[in-house]
Protein backbone atom coordinates (compact mmCIF):
# COMPACT_ATOMS: atom_id res chain seq x y z
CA UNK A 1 0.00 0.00 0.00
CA UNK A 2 2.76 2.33 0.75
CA UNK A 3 4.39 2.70 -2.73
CA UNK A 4 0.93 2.98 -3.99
CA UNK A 5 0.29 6.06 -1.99
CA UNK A 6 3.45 7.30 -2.87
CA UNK A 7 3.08 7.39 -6.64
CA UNK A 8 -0.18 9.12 -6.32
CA UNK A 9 1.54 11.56 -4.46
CA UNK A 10 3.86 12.10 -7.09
CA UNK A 11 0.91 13.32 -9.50
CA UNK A 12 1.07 16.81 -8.59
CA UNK A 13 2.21 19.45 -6.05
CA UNK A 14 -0.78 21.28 -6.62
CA UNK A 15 -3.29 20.43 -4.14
CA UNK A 16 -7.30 20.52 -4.36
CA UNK A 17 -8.35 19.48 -0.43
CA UNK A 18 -11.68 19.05 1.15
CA UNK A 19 -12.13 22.45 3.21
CA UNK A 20 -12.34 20.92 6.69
CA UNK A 21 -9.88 19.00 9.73
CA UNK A 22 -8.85 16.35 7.67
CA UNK A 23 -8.09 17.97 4.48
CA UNK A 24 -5.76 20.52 6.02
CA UNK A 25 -4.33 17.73 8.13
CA UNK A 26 -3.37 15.90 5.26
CA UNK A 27 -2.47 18.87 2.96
CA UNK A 28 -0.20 19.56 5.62
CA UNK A 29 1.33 16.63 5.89
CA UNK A 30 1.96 16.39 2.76
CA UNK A 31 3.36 19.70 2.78
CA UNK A 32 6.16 18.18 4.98
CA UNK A 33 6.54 15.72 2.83
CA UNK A 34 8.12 16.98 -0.83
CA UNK A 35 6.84 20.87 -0.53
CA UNK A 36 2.92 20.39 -2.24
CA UNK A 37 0.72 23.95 -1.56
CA UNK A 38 -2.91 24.17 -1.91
CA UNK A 39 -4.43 25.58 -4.73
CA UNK A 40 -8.15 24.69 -4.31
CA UNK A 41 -10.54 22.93 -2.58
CA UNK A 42 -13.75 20.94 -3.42
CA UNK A 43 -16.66 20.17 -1.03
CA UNK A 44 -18.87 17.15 -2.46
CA UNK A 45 -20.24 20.07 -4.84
CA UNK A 46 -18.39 23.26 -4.70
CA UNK A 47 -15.36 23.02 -6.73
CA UNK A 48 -13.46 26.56 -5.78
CA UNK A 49 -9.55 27.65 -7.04
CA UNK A 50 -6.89 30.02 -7.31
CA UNK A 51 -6.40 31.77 -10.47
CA UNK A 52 -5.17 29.57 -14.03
CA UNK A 53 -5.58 26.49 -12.06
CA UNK A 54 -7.23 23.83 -13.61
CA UNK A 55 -8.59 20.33 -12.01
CA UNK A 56 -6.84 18.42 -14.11
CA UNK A 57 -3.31 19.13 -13.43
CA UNK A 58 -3.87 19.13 -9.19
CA UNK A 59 -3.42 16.35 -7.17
CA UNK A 60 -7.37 15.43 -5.04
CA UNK A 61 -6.52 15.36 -1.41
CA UNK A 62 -9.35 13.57 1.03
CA UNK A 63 -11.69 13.17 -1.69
CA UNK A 64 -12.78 10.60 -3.81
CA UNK A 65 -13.09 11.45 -7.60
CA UNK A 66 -15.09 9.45 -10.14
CA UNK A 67 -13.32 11.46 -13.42
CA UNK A 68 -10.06 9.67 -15.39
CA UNK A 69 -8.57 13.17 -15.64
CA UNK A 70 -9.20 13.88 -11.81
CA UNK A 71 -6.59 12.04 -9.40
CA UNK A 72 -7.57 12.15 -5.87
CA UNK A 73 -6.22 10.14 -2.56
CA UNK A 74 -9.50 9.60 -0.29
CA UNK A 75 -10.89 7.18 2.01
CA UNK A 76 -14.69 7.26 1.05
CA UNK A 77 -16.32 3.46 0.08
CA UNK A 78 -16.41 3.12 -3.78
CA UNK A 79 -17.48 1.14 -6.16
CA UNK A 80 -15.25 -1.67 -7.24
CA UNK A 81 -15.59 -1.02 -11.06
CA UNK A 82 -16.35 2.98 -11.39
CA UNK A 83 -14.60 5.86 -13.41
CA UNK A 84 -12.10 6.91 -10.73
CA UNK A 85 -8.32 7.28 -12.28
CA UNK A 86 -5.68 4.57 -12.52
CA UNK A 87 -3.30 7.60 -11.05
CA UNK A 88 -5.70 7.59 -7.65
CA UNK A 89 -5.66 5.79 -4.48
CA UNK A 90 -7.94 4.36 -2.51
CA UNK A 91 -7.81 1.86 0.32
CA UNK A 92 -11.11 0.48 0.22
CA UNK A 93 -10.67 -0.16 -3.64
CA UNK A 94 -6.80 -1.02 -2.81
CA UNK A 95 -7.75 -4.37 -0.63
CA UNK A 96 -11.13 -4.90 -2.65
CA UNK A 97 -13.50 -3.91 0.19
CA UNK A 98 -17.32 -4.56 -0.70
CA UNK A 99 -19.11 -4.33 3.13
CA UNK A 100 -20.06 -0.34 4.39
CA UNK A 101 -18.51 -1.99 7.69
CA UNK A 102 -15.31 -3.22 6.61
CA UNK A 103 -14.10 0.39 4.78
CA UNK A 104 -11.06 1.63 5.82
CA UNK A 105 -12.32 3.72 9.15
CA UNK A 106 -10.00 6.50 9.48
CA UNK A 107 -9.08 10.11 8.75
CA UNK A 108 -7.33 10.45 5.30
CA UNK A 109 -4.44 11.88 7.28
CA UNK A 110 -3.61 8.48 8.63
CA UNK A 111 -2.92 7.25 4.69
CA UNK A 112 -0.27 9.82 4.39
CA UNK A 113 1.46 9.45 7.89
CA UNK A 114 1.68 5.87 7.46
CA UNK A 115 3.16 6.32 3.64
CA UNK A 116 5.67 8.82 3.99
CA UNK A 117 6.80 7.75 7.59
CA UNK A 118 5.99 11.25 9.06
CA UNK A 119 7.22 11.99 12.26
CA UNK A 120 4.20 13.55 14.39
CA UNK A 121 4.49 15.80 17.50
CA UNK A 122 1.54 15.47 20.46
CA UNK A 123 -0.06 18.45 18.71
CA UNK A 124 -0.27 16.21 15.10
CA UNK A 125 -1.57 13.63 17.20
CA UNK A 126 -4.56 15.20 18.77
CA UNK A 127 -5.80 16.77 15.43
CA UNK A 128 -5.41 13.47 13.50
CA UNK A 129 -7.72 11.90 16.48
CA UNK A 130 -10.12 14.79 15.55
CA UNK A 131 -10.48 14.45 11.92
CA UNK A 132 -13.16 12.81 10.96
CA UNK A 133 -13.44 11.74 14.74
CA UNK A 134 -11.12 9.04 14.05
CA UNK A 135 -10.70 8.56 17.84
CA UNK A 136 -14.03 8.31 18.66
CA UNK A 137 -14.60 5.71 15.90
CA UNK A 138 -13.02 3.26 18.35
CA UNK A 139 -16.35 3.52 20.65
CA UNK A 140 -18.13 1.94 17.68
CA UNK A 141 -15.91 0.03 15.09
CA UNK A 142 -12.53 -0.86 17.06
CA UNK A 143 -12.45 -4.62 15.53
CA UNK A 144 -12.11 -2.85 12.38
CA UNK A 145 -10.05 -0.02 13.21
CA UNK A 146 -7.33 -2.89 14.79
CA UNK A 147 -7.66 -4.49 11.43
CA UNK A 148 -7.01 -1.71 9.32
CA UNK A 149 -3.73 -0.72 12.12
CA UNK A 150 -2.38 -4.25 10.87
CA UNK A 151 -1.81 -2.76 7.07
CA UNK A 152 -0.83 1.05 8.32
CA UNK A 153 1.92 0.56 11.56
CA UNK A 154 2.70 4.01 12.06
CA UNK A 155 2.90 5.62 16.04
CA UNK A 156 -0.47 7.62 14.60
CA UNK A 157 -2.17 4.92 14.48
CA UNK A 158 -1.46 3.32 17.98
CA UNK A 159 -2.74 6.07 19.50
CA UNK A 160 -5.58 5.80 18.23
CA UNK A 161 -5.71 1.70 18.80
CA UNK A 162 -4.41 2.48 22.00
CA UNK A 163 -7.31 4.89 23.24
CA UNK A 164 -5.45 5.66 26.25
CA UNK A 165 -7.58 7.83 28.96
CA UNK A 166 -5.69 10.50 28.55
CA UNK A 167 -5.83 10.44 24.69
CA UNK A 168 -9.71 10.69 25.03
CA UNK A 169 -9.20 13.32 27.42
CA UNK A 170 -7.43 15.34 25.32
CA UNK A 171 -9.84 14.65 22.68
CA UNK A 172 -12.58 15.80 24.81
CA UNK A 173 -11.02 19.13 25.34
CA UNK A 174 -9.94 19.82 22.32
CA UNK A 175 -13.37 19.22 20.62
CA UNK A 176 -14.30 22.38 23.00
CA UNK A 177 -12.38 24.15 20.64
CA UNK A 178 -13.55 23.37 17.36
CA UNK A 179 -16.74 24.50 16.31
CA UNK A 180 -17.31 21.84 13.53
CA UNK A 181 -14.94 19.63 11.04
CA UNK A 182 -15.04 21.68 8.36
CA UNK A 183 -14.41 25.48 8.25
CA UNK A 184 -16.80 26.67 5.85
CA UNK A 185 -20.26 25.94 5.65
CA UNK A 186 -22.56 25.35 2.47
CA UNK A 187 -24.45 27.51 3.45
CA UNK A 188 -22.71 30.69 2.62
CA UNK A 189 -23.16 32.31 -0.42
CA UNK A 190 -20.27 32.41 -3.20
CA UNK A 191 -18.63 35.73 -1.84
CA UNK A 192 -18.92 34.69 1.65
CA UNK A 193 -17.36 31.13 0.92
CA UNK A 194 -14.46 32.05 -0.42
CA UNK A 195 -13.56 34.51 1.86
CA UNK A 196 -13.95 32.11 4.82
CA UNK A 197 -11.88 29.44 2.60
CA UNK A 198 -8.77 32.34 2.64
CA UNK A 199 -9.31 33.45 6.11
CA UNK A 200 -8.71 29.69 7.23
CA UNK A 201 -5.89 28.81 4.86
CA UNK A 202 -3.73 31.86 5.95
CA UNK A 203 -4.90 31.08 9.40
CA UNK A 204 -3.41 27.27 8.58
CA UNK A 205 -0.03 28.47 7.84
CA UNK A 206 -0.15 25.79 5.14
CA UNK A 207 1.69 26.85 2.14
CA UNK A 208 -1.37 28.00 -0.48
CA UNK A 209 -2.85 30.29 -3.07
CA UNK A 210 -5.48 32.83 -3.10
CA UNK A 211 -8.99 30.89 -3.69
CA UNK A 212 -10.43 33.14 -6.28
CA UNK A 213 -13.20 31.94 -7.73
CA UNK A 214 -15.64 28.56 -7.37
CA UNK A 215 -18.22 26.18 -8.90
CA UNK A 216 -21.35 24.80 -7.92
CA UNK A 217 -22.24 21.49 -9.22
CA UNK A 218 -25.90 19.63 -9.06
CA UNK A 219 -25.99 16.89 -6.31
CA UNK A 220 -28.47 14.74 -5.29
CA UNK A 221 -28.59 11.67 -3.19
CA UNK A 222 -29.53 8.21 -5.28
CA UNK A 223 -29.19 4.31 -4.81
CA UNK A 224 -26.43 1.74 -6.58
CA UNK A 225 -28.82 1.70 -9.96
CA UNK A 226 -28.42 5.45 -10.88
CA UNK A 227 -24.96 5.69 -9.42
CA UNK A 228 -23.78 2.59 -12.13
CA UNK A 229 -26.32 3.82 -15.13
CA UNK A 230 -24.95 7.63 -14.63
CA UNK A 231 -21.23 6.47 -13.99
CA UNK A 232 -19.50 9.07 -16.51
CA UNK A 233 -21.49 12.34 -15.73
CA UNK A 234 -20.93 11.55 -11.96
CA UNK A 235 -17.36 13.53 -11.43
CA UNK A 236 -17.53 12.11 -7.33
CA UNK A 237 -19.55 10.16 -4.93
CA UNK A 238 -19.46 8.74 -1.60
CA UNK A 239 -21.67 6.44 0.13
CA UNK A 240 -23.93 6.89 2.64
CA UNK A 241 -24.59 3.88 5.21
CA UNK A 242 -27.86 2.22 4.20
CA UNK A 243 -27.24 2.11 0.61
CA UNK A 244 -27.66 5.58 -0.62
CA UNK A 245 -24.57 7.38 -2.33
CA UNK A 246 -24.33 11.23 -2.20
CA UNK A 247 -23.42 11.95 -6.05
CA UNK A 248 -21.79 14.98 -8.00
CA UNK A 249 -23.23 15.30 -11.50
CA UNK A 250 -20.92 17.27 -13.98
CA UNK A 251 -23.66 20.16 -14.16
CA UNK A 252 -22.94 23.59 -13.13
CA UNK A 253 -25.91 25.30 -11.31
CA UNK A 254 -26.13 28.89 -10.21
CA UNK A 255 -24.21 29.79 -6.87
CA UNK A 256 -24.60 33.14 -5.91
């Protein structure tokens, strides 16, 4: 799995991240790793980006792209036959995963960690265990979680197996300082958006470029049927437990 991750790494420096914990966590990680800035973000359905970049030369960072020109690194469950880039990576598609309970069951930060043998200080630790509440996963899914730590041994990861008192202490307060996961809402309107999207990245300190303008695609929520009969206008998708998959169609619609 390693060199895997690695040569989707080596895509692009040019990074497109989801705007929330784990995206920056990961952007910034791979930051560390061979100098990568971030140029863009994309939410599920707002696509937004700095000026003359284009989706097709960055690199997708904790999302999951169903396009052959779009190469993204993301943890979502997939399909095991879809449209999704030879270039990407994905674990779940990686060791053939086909059970909503067996996908790979933490943060997208924990990919890159394990790949490029980061070193992490107590302060990486604590926001990995936030992202995408990776710690708290353990209350619910810890027979998976100690499956998955078998094909990722990285110290990241045995804190989280670990799930030490003091680990979910430190979890606890540090969730008292973080209003949500992500650090924009949908909500906003365009202007708004990517203002809040600057604000955070220069608040970051993660290497990046001005966001300067964005896209709003249609998005709808469907079952398996549509998702495989509408496989090339779908540019992403996730799955959402019970069956239903949260789709991106490659339509614009107004955003204002």
């Amino acid at each position: 799995m390693r060199s895997e991750i690695l040569k989707t790494l080596e895509y692009s420096s040019k990074l497109i991240i989801s705007p929330d914990a784990d995206g920056l966590m990961t952007a910034e990680l791979i930051n560390r790793y061979n100098g990568s800035k971030i140029v863009g973000t994309y939410d599920k359905n707002i696509l937004c980006l700095a000026d003359g970049v284009t989706p097709e030369e960055c690199l997708f960072v904790d999302c999951d792209m169903n396009h052959p020109n779009y190469v993204s690194i993301g943890n979502h469950m997939r399909l095991l036959s879809d449209s999704m880039s030879h270039r990407s990576f994905n674990p779940n598609i990686h060791f053939g995963v086909t059970t909503y309970t067996d996908k790979f069951p933490y943060a997208t930060a924990f990919l890159i960690s394990f790949a490029i043998e980061a070193s992490t200080s107590p302060s990486d630790l604590l926001r990995m265990a936030y992202a995408d509440s990776t710690l708290r996963n353990m209350e619910s899914y810890a027979r998976n979680m100690r499956n998955w730590s078998l094909r990722m041994m990285h110290p990241a990861v045995s804190y989280i197996i670990e799930n030490s008192p003091e680990a979910i202490e430190a979890d606890n307060a540090f969730r008292k300082t973080q209003p949500s996961q992500s650090f924009v809402s949908k909500r906003f309107g365009k202007t708004r958006y990517i203002e809040t999207l600057n604000e955070a990245l220069k608040a970051s300190q993660i290497p990046s470029e001005p966001i300067l303008d964005g896209i709003k695609y249609l998005s709808d929520k469907v079952g398996i049927n549509t998702v495989v009969r509408y496989d090339k206008d779908i540019i992403s998708y996730a799955e959402v437990y019970g069956g239903e998959y949260s789709v991106t169609y490659d339509q614009e619609v107004k955003w204002q």
